[in-house]
PDB file of N, CA and C in Angstrom:
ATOM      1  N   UNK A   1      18.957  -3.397   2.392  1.00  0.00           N
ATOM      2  CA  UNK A   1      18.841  -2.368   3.386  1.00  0.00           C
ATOM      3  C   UNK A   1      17.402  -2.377   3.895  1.00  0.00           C
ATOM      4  N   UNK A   2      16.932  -2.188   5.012  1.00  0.00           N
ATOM      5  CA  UNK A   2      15.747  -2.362   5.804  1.00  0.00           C
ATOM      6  C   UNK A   2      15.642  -0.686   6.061  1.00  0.00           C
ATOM      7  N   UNK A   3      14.400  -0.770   5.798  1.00  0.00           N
ATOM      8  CA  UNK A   3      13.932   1.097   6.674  1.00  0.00           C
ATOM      9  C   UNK A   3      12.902   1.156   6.984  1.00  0.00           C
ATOM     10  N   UNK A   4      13.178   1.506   8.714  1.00  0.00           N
ATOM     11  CA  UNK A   4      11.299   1.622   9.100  1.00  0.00           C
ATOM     12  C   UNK A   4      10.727   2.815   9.586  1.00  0.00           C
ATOM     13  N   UNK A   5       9.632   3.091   8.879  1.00  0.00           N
ATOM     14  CA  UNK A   5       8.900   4.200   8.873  1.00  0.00           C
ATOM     15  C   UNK A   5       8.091   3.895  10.276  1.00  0.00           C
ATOM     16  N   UNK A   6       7.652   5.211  11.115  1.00  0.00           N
ATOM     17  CA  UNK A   6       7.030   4.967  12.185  1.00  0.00           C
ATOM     18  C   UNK A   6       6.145   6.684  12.115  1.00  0.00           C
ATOM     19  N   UNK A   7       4.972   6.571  11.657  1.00  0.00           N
ATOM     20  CA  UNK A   7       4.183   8.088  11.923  1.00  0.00           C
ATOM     21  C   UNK A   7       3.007   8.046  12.391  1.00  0.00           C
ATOM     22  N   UNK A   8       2.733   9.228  12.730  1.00  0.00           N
ATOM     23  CA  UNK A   8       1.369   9.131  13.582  1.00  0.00           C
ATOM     24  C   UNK A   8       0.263  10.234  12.319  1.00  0.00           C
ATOM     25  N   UNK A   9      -0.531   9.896  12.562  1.00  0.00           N
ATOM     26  CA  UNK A   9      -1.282  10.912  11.358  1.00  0.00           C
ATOM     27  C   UNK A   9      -2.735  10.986  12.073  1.00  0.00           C
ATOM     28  N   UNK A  10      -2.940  12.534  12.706  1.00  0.00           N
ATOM     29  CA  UNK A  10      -4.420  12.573  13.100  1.00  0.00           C
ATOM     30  C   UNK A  10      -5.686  12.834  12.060  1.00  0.00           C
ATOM     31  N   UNK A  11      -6.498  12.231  12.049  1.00  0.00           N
ATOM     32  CA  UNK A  11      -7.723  12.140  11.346  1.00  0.00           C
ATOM     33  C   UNK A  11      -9.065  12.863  11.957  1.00  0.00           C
ATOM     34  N   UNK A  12      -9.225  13.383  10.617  1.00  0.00           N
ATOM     35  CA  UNK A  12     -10.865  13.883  10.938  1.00  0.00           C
ATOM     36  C   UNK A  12     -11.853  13.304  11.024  1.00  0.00           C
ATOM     37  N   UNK A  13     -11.913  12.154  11.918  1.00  0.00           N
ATOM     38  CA  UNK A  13     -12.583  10.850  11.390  1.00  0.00           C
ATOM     39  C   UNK A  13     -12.433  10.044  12.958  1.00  0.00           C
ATOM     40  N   UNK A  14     -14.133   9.441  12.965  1.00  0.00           N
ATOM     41  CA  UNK A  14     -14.442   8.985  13.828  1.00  0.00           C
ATOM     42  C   UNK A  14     -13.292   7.852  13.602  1.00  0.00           C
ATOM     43  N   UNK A  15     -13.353   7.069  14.669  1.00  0.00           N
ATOM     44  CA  UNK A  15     -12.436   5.532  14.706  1.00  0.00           C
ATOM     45  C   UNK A  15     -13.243   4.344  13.839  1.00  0.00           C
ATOM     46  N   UNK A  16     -14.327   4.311  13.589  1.00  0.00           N
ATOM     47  CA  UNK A  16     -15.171   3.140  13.087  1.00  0.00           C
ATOM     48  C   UNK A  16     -14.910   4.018  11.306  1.00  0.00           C
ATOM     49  N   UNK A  17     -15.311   5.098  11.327  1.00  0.00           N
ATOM     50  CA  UNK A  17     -15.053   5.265   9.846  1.00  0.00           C
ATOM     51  C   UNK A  17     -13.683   5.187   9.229  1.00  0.00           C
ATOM     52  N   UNK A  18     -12.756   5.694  10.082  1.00  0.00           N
ATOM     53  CA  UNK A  18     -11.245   5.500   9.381  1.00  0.00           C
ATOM     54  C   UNK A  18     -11.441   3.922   9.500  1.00  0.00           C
ATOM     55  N   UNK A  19     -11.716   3.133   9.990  1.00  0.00           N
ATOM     56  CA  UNK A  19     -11.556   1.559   9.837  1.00  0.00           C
ATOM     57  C   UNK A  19     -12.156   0.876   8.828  1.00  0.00           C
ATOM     58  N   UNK A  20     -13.207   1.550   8.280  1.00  0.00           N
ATOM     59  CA  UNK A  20     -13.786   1.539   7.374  1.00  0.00           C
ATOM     60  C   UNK A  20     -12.688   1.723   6.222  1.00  0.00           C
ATOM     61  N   UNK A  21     -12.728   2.961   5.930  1.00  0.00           N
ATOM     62  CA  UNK A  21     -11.886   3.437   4.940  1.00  0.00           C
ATOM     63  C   UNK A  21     -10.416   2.567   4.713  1.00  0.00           C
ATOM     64  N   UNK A  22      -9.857   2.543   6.043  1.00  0.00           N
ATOM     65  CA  UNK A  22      -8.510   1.262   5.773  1.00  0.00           C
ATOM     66  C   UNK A  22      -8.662  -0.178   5.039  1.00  0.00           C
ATOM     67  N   UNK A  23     -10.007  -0.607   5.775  1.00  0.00           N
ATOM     68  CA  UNK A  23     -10.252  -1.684   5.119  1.00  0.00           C
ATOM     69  C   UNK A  23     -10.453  -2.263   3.314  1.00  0.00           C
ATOM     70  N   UNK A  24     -10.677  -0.663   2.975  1.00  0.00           N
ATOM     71  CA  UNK A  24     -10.785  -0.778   1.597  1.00  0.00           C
ATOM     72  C   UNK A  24      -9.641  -0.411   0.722  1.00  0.00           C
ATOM     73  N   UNK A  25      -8.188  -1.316   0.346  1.00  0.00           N
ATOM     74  CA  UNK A  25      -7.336  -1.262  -0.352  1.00  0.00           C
ATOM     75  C   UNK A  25      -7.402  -0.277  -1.332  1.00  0.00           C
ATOM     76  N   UNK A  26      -7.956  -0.525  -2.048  1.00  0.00           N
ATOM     77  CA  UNK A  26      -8.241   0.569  -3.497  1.00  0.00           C
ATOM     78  C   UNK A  26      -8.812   2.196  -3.038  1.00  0.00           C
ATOM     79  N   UNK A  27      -9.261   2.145  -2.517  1.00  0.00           N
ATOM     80  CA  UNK A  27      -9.825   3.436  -1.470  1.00  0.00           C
ATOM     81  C   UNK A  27      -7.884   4.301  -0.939  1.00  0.00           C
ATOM     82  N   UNK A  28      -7.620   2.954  -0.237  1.00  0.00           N
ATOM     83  CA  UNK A  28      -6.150   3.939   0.266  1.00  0.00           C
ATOM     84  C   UNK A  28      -5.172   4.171  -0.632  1.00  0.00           C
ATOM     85  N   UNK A  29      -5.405   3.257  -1.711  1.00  0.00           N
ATOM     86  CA  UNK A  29      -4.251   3.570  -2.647  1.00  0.00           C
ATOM     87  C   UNK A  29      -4.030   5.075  -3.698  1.00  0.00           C
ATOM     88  N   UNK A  30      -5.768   5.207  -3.349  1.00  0.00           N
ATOM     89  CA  UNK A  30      -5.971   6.672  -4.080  1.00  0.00           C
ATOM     90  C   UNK A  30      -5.289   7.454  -3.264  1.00  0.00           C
ATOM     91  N   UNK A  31      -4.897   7.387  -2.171  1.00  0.00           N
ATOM     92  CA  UNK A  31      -4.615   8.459  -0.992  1.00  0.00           C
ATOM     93  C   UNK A  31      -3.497   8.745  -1.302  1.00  0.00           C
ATOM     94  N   UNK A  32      -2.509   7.849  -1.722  1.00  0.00           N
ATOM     95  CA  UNK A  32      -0.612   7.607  -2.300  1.00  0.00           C
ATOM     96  C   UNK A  32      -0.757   7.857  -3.383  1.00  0.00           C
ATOM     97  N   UNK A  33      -0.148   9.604  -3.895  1.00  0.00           N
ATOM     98  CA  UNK A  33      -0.049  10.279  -4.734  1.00  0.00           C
ATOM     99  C   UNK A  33       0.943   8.993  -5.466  1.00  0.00           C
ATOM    100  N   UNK A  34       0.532   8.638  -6.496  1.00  0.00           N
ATOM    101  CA  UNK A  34       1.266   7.902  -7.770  1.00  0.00           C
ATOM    102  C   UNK A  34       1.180   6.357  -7.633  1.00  0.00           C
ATOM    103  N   UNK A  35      -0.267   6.311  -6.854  1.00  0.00           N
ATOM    104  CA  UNK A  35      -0.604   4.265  -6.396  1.00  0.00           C
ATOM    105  C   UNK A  35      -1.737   4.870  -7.135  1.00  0.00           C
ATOM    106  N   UNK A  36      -1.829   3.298  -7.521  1.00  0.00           N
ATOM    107  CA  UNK A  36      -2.881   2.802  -8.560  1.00  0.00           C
ATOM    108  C   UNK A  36      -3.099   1.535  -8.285  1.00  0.00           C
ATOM    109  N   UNK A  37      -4.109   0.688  -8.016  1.00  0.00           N
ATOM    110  CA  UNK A  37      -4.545  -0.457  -8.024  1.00  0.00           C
ATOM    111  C   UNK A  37      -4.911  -0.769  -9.034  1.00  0.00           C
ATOM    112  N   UNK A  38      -4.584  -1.869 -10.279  1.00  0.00           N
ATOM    113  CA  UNK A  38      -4.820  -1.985 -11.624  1.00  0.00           C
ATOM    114  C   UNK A  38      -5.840  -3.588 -11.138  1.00  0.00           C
ATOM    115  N   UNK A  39      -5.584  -3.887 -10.594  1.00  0.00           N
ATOM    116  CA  UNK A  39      -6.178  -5.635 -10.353  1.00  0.00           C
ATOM    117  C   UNK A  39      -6.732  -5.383  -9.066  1.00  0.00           C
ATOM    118  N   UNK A  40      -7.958  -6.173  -8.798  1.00  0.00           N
ATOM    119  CA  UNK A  40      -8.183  -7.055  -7.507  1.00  0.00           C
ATOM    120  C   UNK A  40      -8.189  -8.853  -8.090  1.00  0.00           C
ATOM    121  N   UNK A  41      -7.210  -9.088  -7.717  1.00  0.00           N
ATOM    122  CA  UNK A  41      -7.364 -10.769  -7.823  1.00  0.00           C
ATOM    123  C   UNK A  41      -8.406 -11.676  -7.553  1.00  0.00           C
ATOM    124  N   UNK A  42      -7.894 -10.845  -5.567  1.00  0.00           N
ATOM    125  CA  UNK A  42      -9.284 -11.753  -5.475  1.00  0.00           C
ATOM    126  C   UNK A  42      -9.346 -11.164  -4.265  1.00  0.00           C
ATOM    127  N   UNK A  43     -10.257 -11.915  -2.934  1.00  0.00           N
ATOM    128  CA  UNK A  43     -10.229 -10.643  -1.058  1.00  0.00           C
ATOM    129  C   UNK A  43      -8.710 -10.611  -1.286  1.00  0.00           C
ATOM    130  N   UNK A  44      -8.134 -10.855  -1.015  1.00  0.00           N
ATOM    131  CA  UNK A  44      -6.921 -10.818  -0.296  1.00  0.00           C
ATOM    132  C   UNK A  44      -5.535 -10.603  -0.797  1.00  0.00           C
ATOM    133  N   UNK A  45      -5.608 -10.667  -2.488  1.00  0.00           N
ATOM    134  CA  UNK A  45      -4.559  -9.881  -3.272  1.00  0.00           C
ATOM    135  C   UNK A  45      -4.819  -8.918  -4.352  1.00  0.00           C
ATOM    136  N   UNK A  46      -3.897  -8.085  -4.612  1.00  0.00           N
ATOM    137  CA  UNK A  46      -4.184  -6.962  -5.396  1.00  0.00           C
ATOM    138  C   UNK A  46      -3.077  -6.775  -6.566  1.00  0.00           C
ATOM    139  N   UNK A  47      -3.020  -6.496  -7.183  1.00  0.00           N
ATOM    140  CA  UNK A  47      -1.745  -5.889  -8.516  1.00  0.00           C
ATOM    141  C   UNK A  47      -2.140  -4.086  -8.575  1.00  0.00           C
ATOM    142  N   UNK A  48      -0.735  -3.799  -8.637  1.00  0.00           N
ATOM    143  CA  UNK A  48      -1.027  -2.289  -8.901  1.00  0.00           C
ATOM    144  C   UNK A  48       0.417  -1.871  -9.255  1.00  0.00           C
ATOM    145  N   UNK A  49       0.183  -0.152  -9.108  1.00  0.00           N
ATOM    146  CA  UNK A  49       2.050   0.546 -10.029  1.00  0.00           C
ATOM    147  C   UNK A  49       1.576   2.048  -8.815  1.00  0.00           C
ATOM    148  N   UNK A  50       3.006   1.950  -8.830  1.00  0.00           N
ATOM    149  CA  UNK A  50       3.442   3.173  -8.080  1.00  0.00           C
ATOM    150  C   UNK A  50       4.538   3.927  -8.621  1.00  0.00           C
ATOM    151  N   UNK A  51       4.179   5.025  -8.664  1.00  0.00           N
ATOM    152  CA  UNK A  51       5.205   6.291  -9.646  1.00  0.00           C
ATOM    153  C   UNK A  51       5.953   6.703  -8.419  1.00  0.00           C
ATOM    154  N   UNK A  52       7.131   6.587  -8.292  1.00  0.00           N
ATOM    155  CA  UNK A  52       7.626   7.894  -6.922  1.00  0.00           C
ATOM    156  C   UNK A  52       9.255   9.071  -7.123  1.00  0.00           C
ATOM    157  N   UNK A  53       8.451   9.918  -7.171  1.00  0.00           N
ATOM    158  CA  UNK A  53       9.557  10.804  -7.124  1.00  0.00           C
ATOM    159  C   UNK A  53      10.591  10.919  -6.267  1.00  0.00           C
ATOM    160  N   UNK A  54      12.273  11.458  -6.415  1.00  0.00           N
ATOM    161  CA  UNK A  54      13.022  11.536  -5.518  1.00  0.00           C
ATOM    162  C   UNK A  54      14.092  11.918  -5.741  1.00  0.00           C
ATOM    163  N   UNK A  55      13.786  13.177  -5.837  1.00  0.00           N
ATOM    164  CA  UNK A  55      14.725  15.019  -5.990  1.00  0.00           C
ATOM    165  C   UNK A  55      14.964  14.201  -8.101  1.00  0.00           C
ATOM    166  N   UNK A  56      15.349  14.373  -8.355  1.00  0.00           N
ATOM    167  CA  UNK A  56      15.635  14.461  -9.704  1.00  0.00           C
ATOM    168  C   UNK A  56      15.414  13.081 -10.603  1.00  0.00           C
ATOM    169  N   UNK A  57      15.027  12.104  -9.350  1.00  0.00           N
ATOM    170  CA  UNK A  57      14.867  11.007  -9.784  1.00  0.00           C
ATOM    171  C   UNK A  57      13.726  10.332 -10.231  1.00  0.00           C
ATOM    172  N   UNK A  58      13.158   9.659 -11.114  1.00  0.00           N
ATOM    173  CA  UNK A  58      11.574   8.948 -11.315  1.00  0.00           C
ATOM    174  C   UNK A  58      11.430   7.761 -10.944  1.00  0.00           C
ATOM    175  N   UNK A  59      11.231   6.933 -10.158  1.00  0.00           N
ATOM    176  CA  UNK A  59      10.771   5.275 -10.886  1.00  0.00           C
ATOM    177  C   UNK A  59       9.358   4.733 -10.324  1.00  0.00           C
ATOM    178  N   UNK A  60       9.244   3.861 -11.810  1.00  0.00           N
ATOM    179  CA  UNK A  60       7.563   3.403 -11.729  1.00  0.00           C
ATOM    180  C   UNK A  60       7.749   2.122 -10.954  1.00  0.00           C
ATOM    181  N   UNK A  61       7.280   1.439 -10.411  1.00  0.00           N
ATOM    182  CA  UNK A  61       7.301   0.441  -9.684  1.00  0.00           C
ATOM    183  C   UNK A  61       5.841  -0.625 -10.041  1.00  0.00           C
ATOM    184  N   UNK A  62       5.765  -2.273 -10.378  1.00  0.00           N
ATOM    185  CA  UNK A  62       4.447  -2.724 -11.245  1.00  0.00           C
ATOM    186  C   UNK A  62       4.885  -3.704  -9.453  1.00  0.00           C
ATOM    187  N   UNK A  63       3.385  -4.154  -8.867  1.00  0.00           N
ATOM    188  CA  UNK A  63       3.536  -4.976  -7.677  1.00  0.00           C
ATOM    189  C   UNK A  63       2.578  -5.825  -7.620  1.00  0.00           C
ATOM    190  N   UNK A  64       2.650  -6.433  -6.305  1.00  0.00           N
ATOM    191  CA  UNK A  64       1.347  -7.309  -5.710  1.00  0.00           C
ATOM    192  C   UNK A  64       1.095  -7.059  -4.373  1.00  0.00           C
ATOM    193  N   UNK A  65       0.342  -6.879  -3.674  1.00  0.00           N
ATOM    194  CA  UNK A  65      -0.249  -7.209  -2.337  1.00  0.00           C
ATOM    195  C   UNK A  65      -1.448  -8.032  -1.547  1.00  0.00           C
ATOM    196  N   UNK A  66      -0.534  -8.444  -0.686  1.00  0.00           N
ATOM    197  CA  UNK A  66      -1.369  -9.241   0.015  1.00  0.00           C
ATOM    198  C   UNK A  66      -1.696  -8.983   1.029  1.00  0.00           C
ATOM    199  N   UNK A  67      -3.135  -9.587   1.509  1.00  0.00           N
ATOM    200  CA  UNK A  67      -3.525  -8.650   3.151  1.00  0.00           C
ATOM    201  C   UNK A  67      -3.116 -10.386   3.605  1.00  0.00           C
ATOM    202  N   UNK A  68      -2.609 -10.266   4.397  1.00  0.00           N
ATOM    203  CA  UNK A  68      -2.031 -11.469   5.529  1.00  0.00           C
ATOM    204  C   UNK A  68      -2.962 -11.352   6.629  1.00  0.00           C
ATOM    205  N   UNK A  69      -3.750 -10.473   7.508  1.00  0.00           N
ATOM    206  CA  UNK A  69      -4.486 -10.892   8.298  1.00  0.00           C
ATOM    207  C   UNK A  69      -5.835  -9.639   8.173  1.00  0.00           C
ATOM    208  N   UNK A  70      -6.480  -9.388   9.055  1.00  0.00           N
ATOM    209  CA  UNK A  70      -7.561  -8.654   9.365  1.00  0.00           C
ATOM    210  C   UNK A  70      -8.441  -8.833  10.460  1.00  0.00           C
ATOM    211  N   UNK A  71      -8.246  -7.926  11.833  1.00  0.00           N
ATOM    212  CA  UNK A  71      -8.584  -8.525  12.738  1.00  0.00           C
ATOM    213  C   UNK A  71      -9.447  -7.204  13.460  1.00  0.00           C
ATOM    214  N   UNK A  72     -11.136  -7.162  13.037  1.00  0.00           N
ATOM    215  CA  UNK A  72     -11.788  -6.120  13.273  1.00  0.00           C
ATOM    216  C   UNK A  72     -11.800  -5.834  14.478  1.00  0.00           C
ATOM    217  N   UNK A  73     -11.606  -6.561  15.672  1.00  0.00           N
ATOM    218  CA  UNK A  73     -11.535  -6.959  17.160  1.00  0.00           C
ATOM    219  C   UNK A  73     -10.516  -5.458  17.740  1.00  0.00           C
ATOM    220  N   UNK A  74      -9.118  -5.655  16.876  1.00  0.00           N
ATOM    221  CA  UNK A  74      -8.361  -4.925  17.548  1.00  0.00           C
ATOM    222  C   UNK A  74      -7.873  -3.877  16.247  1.00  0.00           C
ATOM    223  N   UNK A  75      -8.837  -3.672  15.447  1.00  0.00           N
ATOM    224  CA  UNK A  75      -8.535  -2.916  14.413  1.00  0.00           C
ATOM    225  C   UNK A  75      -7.481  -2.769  13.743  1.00  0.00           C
ATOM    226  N   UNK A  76      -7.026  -4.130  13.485  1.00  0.00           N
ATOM    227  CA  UNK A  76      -5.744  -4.492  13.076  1.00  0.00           C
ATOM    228  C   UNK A  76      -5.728  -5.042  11.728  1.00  0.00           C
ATOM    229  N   UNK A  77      -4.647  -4.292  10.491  1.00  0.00           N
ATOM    230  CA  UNK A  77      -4.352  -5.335   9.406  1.00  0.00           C
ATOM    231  C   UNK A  77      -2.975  -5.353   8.621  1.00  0.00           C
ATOM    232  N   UNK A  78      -2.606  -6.241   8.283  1.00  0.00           N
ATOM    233  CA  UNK A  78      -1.088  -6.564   8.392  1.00  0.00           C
ATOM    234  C   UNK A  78      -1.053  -7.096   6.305  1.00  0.00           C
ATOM    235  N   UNK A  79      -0.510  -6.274   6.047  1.00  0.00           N
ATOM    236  CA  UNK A  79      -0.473  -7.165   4.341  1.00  0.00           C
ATOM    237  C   UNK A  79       0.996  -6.553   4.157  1.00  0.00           C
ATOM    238  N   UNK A  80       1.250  -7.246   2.941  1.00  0.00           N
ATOM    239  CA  UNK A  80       2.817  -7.756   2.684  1.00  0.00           C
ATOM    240  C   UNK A  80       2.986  -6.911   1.078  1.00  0.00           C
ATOM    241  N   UNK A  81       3.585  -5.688   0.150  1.00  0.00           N
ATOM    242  CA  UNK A  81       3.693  -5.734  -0.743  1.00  0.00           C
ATOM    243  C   UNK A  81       5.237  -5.643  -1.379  1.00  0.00           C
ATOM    244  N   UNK A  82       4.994  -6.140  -2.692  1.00  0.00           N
ATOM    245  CA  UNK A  82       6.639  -6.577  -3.103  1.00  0.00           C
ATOM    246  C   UNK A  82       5.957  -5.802  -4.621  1.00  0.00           C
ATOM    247  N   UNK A  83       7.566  -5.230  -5.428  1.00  0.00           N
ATOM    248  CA  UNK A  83       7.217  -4.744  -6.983  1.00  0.00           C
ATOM    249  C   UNK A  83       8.504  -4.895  -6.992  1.00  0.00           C
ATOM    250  N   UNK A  84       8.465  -4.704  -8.901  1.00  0.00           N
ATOM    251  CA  UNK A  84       9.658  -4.282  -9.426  1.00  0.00           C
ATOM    252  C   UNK A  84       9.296  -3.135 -10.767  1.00  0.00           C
ATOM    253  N   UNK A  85      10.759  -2.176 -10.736  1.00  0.00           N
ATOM    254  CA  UNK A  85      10.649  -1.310 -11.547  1.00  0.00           C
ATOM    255  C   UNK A  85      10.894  -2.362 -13.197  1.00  0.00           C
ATOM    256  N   UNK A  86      10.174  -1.487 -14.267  1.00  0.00           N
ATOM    257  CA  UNK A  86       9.996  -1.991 -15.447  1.00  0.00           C
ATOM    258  C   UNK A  86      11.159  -2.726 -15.876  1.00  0.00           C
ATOM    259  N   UNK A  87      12.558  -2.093 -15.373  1.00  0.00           N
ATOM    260  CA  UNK A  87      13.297  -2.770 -16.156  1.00  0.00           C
ATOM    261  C   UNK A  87      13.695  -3.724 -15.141  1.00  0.00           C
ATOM    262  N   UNK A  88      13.505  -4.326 -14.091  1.00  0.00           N
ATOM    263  CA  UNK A  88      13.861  -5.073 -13.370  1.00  0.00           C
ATOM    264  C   UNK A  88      14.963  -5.107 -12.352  1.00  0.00           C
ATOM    265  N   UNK A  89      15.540  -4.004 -12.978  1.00  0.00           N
ATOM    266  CA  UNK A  89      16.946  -3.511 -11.900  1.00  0.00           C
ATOM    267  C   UNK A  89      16.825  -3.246 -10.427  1.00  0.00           C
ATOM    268  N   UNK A  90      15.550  -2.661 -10.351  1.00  0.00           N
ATOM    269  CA  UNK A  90      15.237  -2.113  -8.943  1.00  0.00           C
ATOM    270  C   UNK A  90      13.813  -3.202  -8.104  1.00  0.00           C
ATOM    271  N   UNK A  91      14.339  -3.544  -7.176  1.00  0.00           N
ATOM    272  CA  UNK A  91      12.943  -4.136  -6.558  1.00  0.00           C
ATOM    273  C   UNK A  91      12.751  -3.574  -4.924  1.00  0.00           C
ATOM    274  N   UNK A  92      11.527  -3.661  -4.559  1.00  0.00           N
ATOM    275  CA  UNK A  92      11.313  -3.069  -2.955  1.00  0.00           C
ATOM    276  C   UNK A  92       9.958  -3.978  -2.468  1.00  0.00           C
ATOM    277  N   UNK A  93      10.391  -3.692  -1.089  1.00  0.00           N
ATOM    278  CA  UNK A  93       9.292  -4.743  -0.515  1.00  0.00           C
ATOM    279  C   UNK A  93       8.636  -4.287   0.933  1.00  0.00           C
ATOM    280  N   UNK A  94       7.553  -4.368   1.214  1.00  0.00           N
ATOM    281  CA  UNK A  94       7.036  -3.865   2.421  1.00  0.00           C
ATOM    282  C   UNK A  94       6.260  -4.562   3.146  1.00  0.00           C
ATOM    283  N   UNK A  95       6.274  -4.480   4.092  1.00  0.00           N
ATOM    284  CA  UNK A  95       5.420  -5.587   4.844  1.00  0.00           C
ATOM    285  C   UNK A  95       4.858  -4.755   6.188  1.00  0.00           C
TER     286      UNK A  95
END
């Protein structure tokens, strides 16, 4: 099943500083109540776990991400993440 999220979110924040702030993975992951960045690999991949609630439900999720591009020009960045829950039953992927 495919689902695409589309939101707008206004910021208190000049345009050069939110670009700032995006640029730094571990920085946004604090922002996602139950993300954790456990690894930086290396620039361009990351390991981390995400807890997410959903009405009565729990699951932890262990992943990887990758930034696929970064293009300061048009303030653009495009990365790819994939996990699976502990027991392996459940997997999700985002790009």
């Amino acid at each position: 099943m495919k689902v695409a999220l589309d939101k707008v979110f206004p910021l208190a924040a000049t345009a050069d500083s939110a670009w700032q702030l995006l640029q730094d993975i571990e920085s946004v992951a604090g922002c996602m109540p139950g993300a954790k960045i456990t690894e930086r690999v290396d620039a361009t991949h990351y390991k981390g776990t995400i807890t997410v609630r959903l009405g009565p439900a729990t699951m932890a999720f262990r992943g990887e991400i990758e930034v696929l591009s970064l293009d300061a020009a048009t303030r653009s960045l495009h990365m790819v993440g994939k996990g699976a829950d502990a027991t392996g039953t459940s997997a999700a992927s985002m790009i």
